[in-house]
N, C-alpha and C. Protein backbone atom coordinates (compact mmCIF):
# COMPACT_ATOMS: atom_id res chain seq x y z
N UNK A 1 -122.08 46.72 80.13
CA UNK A 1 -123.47 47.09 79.87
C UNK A 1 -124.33 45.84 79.98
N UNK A 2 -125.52 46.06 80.82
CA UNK A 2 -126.59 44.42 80.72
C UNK A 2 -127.19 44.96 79.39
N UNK A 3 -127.55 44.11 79.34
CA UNK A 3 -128.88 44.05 77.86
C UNK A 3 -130.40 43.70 78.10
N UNK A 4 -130.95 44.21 78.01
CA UNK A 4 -132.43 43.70 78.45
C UNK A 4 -132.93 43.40 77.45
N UNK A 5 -133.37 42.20 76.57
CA UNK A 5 -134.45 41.83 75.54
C UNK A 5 -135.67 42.12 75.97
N UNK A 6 -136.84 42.19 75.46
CA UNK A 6 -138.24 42.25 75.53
C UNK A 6 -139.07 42.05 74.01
N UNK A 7 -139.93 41.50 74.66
CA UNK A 7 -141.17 41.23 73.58
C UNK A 7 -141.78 42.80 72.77
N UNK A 8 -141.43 43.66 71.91
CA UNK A 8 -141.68 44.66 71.31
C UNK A 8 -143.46 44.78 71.25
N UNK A 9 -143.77 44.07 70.88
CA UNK A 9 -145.58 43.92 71.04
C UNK A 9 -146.30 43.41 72.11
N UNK A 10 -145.34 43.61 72.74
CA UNK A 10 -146.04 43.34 74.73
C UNK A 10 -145.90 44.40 75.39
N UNK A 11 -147.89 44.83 75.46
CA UNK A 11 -147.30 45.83 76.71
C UNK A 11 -147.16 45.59 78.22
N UNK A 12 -147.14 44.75 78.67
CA UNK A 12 -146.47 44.20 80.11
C UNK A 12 -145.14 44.63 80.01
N UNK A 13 -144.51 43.95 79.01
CA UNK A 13 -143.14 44.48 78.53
C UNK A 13 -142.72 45.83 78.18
N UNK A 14 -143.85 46.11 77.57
CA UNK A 14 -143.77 47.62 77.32
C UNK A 14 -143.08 48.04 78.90
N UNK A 15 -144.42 47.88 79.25
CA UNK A 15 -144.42 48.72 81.00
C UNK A 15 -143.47 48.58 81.83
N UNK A 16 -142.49 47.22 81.99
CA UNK A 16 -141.34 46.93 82.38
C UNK A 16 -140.03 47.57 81.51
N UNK A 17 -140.21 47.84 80.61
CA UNK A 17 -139.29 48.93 79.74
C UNK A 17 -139.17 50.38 80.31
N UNK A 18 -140.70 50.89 79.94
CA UNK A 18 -140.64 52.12 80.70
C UNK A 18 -140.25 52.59 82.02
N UNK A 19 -140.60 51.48 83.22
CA UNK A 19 -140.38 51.38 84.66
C UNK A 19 -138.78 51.76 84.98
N UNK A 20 -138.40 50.49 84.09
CA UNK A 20 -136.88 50.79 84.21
C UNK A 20 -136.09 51.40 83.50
N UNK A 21 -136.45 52.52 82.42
CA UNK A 21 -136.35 53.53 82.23
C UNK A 21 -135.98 54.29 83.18
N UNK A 22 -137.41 54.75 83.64
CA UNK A 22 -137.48 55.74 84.53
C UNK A 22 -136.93 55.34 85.95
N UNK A 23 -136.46 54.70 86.46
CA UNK A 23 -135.85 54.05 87.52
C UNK A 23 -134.34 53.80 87.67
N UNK A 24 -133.81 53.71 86.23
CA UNK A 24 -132.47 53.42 86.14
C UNK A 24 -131.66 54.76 85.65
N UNK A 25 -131.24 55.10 87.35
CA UNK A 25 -130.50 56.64 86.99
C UNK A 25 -129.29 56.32 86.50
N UNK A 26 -128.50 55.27 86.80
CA UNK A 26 -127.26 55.46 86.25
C UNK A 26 -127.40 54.79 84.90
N UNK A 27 -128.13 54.43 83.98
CA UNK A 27 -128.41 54.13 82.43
C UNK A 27 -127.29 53.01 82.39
N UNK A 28 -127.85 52.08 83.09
CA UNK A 28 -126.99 50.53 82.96
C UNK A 28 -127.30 49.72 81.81
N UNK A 29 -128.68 49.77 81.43
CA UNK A 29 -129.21 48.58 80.94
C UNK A 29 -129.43 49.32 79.24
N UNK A 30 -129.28 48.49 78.22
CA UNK A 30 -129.59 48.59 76.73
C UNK A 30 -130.52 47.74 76.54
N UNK A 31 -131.54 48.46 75.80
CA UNK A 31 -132.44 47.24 75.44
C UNK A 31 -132.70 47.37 73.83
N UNK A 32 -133.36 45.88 73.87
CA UNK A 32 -133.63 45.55 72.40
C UNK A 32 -135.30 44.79 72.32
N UNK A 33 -135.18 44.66 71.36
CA UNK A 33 -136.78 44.01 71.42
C UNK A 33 -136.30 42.42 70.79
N UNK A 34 -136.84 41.73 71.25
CA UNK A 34 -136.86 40.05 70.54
C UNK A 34 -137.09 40.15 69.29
N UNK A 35 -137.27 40.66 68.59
CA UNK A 35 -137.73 40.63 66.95
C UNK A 35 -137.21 42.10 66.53
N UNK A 36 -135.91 42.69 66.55
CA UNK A 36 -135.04 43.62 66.06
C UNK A 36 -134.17 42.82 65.92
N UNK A 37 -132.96 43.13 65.13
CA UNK A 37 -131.76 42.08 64.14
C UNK A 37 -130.59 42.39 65.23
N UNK A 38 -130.50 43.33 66.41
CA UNK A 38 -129.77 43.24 67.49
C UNK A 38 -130.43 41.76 68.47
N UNK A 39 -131.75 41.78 68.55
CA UNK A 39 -132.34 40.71 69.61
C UNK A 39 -132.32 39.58 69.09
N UNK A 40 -132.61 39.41 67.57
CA UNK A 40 -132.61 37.99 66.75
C UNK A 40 -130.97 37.73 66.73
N UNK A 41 -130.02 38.20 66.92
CA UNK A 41 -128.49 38.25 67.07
C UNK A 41 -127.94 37.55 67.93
N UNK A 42 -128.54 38.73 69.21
CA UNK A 42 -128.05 38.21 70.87
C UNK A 42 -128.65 36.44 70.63
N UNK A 43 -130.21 36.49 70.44
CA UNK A 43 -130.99 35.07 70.78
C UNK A 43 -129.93 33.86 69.96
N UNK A 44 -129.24 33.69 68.78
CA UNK A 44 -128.55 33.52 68.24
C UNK A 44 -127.12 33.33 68.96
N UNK A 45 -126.31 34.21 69.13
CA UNK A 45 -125.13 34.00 70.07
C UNK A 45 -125.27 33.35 71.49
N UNK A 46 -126.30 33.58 71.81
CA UNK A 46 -126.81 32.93 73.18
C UNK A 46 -127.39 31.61 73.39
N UNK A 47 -127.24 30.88 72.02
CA UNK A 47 -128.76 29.98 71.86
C UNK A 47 -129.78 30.14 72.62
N UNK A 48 -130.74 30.92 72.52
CA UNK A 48 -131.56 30.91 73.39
C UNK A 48 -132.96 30.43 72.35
N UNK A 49 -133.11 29.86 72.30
CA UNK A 49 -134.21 28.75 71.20
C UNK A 49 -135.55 29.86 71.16
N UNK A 50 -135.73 29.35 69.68
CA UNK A 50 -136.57 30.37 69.51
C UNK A 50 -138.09 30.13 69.75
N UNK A 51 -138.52 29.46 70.72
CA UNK A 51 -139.85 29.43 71.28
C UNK A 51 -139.73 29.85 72.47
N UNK A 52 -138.37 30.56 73.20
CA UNK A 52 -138.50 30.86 74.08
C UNK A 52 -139.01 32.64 73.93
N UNK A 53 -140.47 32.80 74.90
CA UNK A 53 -140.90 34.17 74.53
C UNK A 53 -140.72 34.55 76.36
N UNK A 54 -139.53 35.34 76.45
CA UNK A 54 -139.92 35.66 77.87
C UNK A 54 -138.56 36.82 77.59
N UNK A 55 -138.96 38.19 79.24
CA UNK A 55 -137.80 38.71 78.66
C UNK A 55 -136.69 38.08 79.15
N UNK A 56 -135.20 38.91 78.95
CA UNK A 56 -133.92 37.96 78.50
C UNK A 56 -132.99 39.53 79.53
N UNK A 57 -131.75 39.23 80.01
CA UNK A 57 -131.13 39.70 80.85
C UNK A 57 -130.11 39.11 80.34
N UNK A 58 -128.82 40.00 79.79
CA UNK A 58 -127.82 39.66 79.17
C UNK A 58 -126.89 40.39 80.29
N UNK A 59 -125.97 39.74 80.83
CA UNK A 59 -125.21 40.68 82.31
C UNK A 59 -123.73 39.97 81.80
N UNK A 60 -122.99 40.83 80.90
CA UNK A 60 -121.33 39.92 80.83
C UNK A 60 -121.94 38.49 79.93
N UNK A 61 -121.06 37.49 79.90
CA UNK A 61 -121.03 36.65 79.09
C UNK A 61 -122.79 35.51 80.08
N UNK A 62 -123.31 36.06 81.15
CA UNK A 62 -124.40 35.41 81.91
C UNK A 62 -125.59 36.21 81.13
N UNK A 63 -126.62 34.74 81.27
CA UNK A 63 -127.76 35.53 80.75
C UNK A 63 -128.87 34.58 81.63
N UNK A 64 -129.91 35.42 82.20
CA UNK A 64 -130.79 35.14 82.75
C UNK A 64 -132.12 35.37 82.23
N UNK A 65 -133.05 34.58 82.32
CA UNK A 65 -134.48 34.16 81.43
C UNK A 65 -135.41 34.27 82.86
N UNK A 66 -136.94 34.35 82.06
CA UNK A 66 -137.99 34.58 82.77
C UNK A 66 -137.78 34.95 84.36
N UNK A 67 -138.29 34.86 85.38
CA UNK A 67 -137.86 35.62 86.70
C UNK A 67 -136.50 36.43 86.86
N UNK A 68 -136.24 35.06 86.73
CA UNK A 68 -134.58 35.45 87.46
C UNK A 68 -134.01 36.61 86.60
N UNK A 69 -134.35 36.71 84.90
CA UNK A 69 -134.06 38.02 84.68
C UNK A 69 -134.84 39.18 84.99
N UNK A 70 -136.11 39.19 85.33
CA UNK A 70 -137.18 40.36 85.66
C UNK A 70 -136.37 40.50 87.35
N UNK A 71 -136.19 39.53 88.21
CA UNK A 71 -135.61 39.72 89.37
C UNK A 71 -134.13 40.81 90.01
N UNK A 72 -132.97 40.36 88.61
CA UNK A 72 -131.75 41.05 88.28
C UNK A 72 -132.08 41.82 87.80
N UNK A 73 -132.86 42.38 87.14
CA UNK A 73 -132.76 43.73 86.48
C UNK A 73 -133.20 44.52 87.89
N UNK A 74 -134.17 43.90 88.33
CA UNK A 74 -134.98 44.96 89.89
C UNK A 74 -133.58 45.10 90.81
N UNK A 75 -132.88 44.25 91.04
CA UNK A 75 -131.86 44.13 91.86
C UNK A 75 -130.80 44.93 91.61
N UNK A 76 -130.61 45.92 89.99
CA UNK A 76 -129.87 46.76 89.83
C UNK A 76 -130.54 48.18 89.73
N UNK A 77 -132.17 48.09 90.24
CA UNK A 77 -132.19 49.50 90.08
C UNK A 77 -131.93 50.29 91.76
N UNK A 78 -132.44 51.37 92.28
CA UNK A 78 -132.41 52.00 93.55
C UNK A 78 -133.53 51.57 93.91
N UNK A 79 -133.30 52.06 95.41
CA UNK A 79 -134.63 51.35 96.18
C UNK A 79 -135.44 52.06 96.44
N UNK A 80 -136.94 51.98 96.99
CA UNK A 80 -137.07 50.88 97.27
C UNK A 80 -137.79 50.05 96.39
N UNK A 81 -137.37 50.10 95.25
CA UNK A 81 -137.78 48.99 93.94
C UNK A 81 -136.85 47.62 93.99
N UNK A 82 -135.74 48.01 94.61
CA UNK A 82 -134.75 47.02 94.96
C UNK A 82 -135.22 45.66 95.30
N UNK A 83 -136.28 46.44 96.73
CA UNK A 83 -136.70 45.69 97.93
C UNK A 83 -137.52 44.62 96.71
N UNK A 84 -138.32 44.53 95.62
CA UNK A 84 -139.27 43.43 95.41
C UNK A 84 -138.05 42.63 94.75
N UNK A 85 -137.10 42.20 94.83
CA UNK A 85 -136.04 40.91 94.63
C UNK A 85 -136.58 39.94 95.81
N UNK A 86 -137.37 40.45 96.95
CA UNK A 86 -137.93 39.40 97.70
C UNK A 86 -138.31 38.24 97.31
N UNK A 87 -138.87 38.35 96.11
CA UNK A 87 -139.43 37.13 95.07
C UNK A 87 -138.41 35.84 95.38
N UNK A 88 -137.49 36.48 95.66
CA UNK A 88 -136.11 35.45 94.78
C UNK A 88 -136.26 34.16 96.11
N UNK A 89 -136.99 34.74 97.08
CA UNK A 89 -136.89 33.37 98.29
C UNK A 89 -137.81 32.48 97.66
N UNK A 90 -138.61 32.86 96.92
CA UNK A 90 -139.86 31.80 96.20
C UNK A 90 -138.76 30.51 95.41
N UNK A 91 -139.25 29.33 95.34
CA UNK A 91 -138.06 28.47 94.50
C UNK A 91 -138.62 29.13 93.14
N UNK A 92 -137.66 28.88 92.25
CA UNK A 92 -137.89 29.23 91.40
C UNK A 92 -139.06 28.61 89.93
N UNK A 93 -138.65 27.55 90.22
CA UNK A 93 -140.14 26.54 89.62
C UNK A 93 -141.32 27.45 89.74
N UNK A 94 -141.83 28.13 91.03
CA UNK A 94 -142.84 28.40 91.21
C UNK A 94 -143.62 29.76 90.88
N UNK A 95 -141.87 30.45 90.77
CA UNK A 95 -141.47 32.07 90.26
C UNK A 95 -141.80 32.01 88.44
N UNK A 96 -141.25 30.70 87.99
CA UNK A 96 -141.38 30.50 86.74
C UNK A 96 -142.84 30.41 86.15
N UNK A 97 -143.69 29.13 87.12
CA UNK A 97 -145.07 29.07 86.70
C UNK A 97 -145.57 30.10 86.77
N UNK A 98 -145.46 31.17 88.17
CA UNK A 98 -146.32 32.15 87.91
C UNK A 98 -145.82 32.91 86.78
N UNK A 99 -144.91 33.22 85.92
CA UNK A 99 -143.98 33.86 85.28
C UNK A 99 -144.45 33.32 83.85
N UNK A 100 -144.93 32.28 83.58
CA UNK A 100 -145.61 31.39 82.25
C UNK A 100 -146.80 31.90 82.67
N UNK A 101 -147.05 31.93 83.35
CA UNK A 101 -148.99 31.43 83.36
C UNK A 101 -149.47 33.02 82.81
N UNK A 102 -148.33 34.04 83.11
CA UNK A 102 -148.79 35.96 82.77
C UNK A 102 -148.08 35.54 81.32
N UNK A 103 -147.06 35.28 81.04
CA UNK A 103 -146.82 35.40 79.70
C UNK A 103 -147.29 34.72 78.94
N UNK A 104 -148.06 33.44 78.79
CA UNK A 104 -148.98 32.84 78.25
C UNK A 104 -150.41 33.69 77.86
N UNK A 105 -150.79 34.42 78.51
CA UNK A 105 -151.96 35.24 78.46
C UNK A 105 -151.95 36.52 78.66
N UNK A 106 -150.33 36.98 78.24
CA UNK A 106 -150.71 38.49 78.09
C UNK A 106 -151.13 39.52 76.93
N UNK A 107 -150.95 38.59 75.93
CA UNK A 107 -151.65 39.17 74.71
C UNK A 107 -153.24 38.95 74.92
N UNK A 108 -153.74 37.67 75.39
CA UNK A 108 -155.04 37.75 75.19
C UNK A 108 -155.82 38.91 76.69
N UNK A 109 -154.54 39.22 77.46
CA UNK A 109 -155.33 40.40 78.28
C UNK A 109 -155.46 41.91 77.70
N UNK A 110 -154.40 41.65 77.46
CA UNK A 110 -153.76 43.48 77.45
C UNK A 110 -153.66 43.51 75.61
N UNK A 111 -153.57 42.93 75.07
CA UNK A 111 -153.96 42.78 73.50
C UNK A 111 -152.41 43.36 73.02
N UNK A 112 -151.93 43.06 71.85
CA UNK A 112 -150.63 43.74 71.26
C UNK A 112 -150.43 45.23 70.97
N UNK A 113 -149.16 45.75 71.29
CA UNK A 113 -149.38 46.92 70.75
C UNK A 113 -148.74 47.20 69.46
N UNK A 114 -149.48 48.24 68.65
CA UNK A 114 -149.89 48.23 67.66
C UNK A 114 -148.35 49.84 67.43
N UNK A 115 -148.60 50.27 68.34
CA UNK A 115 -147.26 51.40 68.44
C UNK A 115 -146.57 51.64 69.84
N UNK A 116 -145.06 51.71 69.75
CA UNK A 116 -144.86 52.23 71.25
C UNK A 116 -144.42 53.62 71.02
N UNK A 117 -144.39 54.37 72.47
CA UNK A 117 -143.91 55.43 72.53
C UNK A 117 -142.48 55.82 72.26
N UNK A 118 -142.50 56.86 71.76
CA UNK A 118 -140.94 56.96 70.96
C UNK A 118 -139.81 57.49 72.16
N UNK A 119 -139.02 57.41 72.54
CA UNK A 119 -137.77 57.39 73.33
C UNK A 119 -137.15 58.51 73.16
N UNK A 120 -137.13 59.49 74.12
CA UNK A 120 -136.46 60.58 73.99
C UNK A 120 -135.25 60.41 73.76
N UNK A 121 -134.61 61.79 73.36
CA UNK A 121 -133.02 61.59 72.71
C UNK A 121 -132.28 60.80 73.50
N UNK A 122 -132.54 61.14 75.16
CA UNK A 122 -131.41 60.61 75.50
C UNK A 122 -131.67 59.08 75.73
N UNK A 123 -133.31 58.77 76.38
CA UNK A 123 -133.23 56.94 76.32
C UNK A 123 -133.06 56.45 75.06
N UNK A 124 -133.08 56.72 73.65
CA UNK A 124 -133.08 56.34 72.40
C UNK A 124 -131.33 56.08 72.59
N UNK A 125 -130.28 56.43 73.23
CA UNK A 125 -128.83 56.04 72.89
C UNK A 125 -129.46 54.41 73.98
N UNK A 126 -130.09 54.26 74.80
CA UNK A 126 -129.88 52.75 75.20
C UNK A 126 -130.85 52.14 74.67
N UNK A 127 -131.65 52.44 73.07
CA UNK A 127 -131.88 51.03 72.60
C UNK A 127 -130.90 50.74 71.65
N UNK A 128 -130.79 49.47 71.24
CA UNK A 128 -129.76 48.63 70.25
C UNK A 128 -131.11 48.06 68.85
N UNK A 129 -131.10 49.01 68.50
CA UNK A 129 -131.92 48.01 67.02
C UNK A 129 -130.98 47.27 66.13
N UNK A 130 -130.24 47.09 65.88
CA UNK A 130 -129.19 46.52 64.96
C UNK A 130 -127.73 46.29 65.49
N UNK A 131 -127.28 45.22 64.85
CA UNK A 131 -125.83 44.58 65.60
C UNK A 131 -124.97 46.03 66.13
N UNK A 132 -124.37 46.49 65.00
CA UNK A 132 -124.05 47.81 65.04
C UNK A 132 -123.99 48.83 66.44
N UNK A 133 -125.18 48.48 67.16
CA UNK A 133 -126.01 49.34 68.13
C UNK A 133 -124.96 48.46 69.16
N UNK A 134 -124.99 47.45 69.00
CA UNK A 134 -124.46 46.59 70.55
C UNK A 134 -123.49 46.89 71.03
């Protein structure tokens, strides 16, 4: 199973949740939010330092941060959503800045959310809120 972390009060994140939701027919991916005691866990087993705010791609004992995980997750859904892994010819430095420069300012665009939409029965078995869940 990958793991997808995300920022719970981001809706960019939000929207990349839902996308691949609805995109991922064969229900590969579990997600968690960065601030649930499953995501404060993983960040923990992973060291992944805690000023790092970007989402997180847990694939087997590999874990991939900012692009390169928004990139792998696209790269496991069907196509042609597949096709935007194109990114990946960009070096990555540059995949990253643009990748800081939206997550730096996506609260002050799109503002926090305050509630998300609740997860039908069946996407509710791929979130992980608690160790337990993993």
């Amino acid at each position: 199973m990958k793991i997808i972390l995300f920022d719970g009060e981001c809706h960019v994140c939000d929207t990349f949740v839902q996308f691949i939701l609805n995109k991922d027919t064969e229900n590969q991916f579990l997600f968690t939010s960065l601030q649930s005691e499953a995501g404060i866990y993983l960040r923990k087993k992973y060291r992944v330092p805690d000023n790092l705010d970007s989402v997180l791609l847990i694939d087997g004992e590999k874990i991939y941060i900012k692009s390169d995980a928004a990139l792998k997750v696209l790269q496991n859904i069907p196509l042609p959503w597949k096709l935007l892994t194109v990114g990946k010819i960009l070096p990555y430095f540059i995949r990253d800045a643009l990748y800081d420069f939206i997550a730096r300012n996506r609260h002050k665009w799109f503002g926090k959310k305050q509630a998300c939409r609740l997860p039908t029965a069946q996407e509710r078995k791929q979130f992980a809120e608690t160790i337990k869940d993993l």
